[in-house]
Protein backbone atom coordinates (compact mmCIF):
# COMPACT_ATOMS: atom_id res chain seq x y z
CA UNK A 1 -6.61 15.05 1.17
CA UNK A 2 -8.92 18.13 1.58
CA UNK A 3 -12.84 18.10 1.78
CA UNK A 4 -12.30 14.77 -0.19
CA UNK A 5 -15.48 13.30 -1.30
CA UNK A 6 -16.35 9.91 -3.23
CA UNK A 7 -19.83 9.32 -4.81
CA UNK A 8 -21.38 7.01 -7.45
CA UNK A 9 -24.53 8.61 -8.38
CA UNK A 10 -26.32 8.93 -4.56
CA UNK A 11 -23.64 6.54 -2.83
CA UNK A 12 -21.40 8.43 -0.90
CA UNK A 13 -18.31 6.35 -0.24
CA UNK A 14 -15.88 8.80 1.00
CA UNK A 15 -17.39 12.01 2.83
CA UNK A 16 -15.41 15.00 2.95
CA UNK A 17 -12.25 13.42 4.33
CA UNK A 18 -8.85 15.08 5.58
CA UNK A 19 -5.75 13.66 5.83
CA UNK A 20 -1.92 14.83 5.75
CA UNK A 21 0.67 12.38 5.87
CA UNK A 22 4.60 13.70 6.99
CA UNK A 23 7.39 12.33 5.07
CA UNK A 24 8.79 9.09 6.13
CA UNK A 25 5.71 7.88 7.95
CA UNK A 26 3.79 4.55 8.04
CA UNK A 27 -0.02 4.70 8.22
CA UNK A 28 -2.77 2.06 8.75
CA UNK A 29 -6.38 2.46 7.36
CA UNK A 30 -8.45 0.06 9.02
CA UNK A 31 -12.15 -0.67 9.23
CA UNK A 32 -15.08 -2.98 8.17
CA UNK A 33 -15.27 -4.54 4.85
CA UNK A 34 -16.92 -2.20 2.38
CA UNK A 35 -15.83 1.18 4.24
CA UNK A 36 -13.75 2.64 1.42
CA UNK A 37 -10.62 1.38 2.61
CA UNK A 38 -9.64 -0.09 -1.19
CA UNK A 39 -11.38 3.22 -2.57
CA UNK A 40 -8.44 5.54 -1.21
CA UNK A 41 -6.06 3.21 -2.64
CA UNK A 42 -6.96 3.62 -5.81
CA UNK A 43 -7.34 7.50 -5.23
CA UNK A 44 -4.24 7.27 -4.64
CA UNK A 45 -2.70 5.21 -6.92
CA UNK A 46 -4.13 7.64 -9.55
CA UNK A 47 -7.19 4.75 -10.86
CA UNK A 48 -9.58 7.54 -10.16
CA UNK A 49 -10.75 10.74 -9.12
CA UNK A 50 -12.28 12.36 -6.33
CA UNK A 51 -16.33 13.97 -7.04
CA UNK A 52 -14.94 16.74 -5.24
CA UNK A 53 -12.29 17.97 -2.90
CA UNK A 54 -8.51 18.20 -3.11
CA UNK A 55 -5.98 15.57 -3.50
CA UNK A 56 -2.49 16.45 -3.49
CA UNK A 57 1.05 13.94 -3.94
CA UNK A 58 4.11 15.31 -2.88
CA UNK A 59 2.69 19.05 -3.51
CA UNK A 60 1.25 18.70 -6.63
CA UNK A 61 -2.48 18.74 -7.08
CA UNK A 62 -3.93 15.53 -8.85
CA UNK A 63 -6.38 16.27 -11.91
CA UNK A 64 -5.71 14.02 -14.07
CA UNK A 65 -5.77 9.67 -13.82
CA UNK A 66 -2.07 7.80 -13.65
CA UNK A 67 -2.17 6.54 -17.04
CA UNK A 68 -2.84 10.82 -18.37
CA UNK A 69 0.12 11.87 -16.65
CA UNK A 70 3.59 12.77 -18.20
CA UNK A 71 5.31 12.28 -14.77
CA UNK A 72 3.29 10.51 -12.62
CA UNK A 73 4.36 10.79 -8.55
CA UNK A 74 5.91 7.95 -7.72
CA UNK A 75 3.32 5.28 -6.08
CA UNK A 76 3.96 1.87 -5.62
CA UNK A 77 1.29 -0.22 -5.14
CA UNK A 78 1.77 -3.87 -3.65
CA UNK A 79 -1.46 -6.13 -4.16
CA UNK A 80 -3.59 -8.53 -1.81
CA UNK A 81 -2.48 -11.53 -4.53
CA UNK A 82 1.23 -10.80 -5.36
CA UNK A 83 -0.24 -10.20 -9.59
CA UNK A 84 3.04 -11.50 -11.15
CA UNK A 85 3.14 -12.05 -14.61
CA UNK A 86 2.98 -15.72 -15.31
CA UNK A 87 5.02 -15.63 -18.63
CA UNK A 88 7.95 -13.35 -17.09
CA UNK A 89 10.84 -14.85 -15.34
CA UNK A 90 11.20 -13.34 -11.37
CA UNK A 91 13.78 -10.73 -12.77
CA UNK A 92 11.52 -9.98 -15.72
CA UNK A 93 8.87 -9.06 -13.22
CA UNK A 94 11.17 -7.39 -10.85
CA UNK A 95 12.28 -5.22 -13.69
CA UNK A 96 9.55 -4.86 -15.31
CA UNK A 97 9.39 -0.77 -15.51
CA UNK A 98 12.59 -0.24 -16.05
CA UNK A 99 12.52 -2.51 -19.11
CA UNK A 100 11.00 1.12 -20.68
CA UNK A 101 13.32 2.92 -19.60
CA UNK A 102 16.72 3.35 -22.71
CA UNK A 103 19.06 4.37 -19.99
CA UNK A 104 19.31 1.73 -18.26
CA UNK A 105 21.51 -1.36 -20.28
CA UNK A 106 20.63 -5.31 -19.55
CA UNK A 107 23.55 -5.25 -16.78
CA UNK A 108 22.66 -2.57 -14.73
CA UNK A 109 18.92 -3.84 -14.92
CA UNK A 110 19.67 -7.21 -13.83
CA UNK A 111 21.90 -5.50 -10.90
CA UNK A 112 19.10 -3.34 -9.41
CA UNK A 113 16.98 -6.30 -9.72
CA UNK A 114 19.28 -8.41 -7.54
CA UNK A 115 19.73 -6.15 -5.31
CA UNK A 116 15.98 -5.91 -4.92
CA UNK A 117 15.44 -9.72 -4.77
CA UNK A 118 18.29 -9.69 -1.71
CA UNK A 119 17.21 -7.01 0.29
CA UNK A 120 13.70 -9.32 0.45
CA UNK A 121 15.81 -12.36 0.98
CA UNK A 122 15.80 -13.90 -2.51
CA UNK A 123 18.33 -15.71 -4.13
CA UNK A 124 18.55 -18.14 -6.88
CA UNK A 125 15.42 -17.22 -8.07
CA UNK A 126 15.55 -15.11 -10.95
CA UNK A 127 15.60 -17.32 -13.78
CA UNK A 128 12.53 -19.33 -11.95
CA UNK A 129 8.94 -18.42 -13.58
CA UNK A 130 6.04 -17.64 -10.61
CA UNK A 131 4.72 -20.40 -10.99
CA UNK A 132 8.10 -22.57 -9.78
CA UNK A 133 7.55 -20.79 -6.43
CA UNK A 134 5.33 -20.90 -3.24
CA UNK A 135 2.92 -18.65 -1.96
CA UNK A 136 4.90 -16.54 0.48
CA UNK A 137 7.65 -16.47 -2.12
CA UNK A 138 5.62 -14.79 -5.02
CA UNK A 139 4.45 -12.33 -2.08
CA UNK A 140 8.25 -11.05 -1.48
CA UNK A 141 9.16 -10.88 -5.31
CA UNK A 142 6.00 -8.14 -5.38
CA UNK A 143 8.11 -6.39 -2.49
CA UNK A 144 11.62 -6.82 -4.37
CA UNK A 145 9.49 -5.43 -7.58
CA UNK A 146 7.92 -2.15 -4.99
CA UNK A 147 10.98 -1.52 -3.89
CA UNK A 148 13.49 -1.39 -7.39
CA UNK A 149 14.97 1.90 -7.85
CA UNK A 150 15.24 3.68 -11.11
CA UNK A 151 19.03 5.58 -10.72
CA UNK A 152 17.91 7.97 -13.66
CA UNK A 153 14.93 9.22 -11.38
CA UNK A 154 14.95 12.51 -9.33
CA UNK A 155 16.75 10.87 -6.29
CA UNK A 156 14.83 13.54 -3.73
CA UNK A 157 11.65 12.14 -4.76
CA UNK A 158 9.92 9.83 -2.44
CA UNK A 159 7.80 6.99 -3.10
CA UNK A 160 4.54 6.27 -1.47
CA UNK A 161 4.04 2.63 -0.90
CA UNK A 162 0.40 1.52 -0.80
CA UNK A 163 -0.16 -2.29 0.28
CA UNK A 164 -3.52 -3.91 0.28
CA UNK A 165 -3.96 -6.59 2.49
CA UNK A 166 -0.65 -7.71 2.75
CA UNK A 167 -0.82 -10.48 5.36
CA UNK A 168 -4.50 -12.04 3.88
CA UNK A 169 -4.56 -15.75 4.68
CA UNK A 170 -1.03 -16.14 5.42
CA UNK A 171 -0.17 -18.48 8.62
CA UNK A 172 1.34 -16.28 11.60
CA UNK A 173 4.68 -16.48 10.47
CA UNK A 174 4.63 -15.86 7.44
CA UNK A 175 2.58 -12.80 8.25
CA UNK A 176 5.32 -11.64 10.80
CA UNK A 177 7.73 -12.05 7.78
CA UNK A 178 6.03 -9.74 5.62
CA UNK A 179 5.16 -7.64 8.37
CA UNK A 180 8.80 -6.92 8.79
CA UNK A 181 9.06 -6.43 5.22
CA UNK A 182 6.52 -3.52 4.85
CA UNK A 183 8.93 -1.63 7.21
CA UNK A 184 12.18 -2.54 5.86
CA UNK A 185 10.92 -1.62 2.34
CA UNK A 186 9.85 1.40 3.20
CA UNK A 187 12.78 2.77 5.19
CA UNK A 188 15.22 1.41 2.40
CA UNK A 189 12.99 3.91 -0.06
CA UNK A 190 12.88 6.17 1.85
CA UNK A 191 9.40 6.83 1.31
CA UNK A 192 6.05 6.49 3.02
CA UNK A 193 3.44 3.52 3.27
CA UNK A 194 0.17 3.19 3.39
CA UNK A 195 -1.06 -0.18 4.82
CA UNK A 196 -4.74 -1.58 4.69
CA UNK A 197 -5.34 -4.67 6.87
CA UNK A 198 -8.08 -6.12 9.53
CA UNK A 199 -5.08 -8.66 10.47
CA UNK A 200 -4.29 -7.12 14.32
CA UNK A 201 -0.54 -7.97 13.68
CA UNK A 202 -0.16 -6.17 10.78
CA UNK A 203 -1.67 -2.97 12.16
CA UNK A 204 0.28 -3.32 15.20
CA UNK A 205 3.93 -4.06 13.79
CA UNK A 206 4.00 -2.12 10.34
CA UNK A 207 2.03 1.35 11.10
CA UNK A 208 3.08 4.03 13.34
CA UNK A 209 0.35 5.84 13.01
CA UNK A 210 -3.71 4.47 12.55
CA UNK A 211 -6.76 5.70 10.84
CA UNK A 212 -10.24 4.44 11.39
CA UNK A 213 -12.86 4.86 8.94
CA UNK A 214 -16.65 4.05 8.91
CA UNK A 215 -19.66 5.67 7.20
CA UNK A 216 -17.98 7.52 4.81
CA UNK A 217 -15.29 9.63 7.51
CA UNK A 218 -12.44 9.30 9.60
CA UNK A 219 -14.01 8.17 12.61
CA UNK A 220 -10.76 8.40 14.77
CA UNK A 221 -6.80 9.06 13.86
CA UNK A 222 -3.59 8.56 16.03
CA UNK A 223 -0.80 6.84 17.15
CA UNK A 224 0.08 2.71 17.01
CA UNK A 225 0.27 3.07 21.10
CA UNK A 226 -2.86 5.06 21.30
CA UNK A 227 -4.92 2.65 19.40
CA UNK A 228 -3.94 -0.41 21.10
CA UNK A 229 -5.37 1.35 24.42
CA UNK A 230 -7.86 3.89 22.88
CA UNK A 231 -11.79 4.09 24.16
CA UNK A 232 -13.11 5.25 21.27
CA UNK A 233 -16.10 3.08 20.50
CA UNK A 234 -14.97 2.17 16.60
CA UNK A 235 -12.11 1.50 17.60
CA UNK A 236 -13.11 -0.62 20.77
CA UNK A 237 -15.20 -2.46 18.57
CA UNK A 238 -12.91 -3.34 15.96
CA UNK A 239 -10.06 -4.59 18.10
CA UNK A 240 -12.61 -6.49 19.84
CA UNK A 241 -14.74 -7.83 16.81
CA UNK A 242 -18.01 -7.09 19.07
CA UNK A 243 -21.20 -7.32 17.31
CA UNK A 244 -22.42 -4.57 19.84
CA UNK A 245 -21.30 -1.43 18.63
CA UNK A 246 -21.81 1.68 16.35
CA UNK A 247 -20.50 -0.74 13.47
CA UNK A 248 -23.15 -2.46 12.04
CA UNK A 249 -22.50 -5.14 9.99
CA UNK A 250 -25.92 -5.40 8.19
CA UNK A 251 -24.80 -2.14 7.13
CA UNK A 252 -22.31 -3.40 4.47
């Protein structure tokens, strides 16, 4: 991102932001509700456009939406709810994309998808519908479906992995599950991950590297270390959930 801006009409959401990510790394956006957190997501994801400023994926600049694109980058986004497909089996999900891909025959499909569903610690479950499975279950098939590799892809491409709330109102250890997921799936890719949480845990265990945003900007950036002990007043505040601060709730 360069001089990145986000505006309905007068609202300013994002305000000339900067950001370079290195290959391979794991980032954390954090902030209040309403900051723009979920807005770079979908900048990202290619679900819209900046008002102004440069966004670039792997190199290339990005003018036009996802769904324009002949080859789209490769981003892989894994929701807040785990948005399975009710009337798809767990390997119909899992497989999903690659369903449009003539390549690929029903074998090797159904062997990339169970070698997705393992390396999330699935088994038995691909003939089971959503709906036959818990909470925290559904959660890892959306992993085993981020993570599924197309072998008829440019193999030197790497993914970005956006997750959005990963960890919302899952018990502790649960949460510590996926947090080790969100790792593991992204080294197995190969690719880089972009996490957005306000669950401590999360931030702490899947990001190496944090970005704080408020008011439109990046209002500090650096490492996991760094933020645990930093002094910066945002970030003081939001570790701390102080009402006293330059984070104003009423402001959101």
């Amino acid at each position: 991102m360069k001089n990145l801006t986000m505006q309905w009409d007068s609202n300013v959401v994002l305000d000339q932001l900067d950001l370079l990510m290195q290959p391979g790394e794991r980032l954390a956006i954090v902030g209040p509700s309403g900051c723009g957190k979920s807005t770079i997501l979908r900048l990202l994801a290619g679900l819209l456009l900046p008002s102004k400023g440069d966004l670039q994926l792997f190199g290339k600049q990005q003018k036009y939406l996802r769904i324009d694109q002949n080859k789209p980058p490769d981003v892989r986004l894994v929701f807040q709810n785990p948005a399975l497909l009710a009337s798809l089996t767990v390997e119909e999900n899992v497989g999903f994309l690659l369903m449009k891909n003539e390549n690929i025959n029903f074998k090797e499909r159904k062997e990339l998808v169970m070698k997705s569903l393992a390396e999330v610690g699935l088994f038995d479950v691909a003939n089971k519908y959503p709906g036959q499975l818990s909470g925290g279950m559904q959660k890892r098939v959306s992993f085993a479906r981020a993570l599924i590799k197309d072998p008829y892809k440019d193999q030197g491409r790497m993914p970005l992995l956006l997750y959005d709330e990963p960890t919302a109102g899952l018990d502790p250890v649960a949460c510590t599950r996926i947090e080790d997921l969100i790792v593991k799936t992204t080294d197995i890719a190969k690719g880089c991950s972009i996490v957005v949480s306000h669950v401590r845990s999360t931030i702490q265990r899947s990001a190496k590297r944090v970005v704080m945003i408020y008011d439109g900007k990046f209002q500090w950036d650096g490492c996991i270390e760094d933020f645990k002990q930093s002094k910066n007043a945002y970030v003081q505040q939001f570790r701390s959930g102080n009402l006293e601060g330059p984070m104003q709730a009423s402001d959101h």
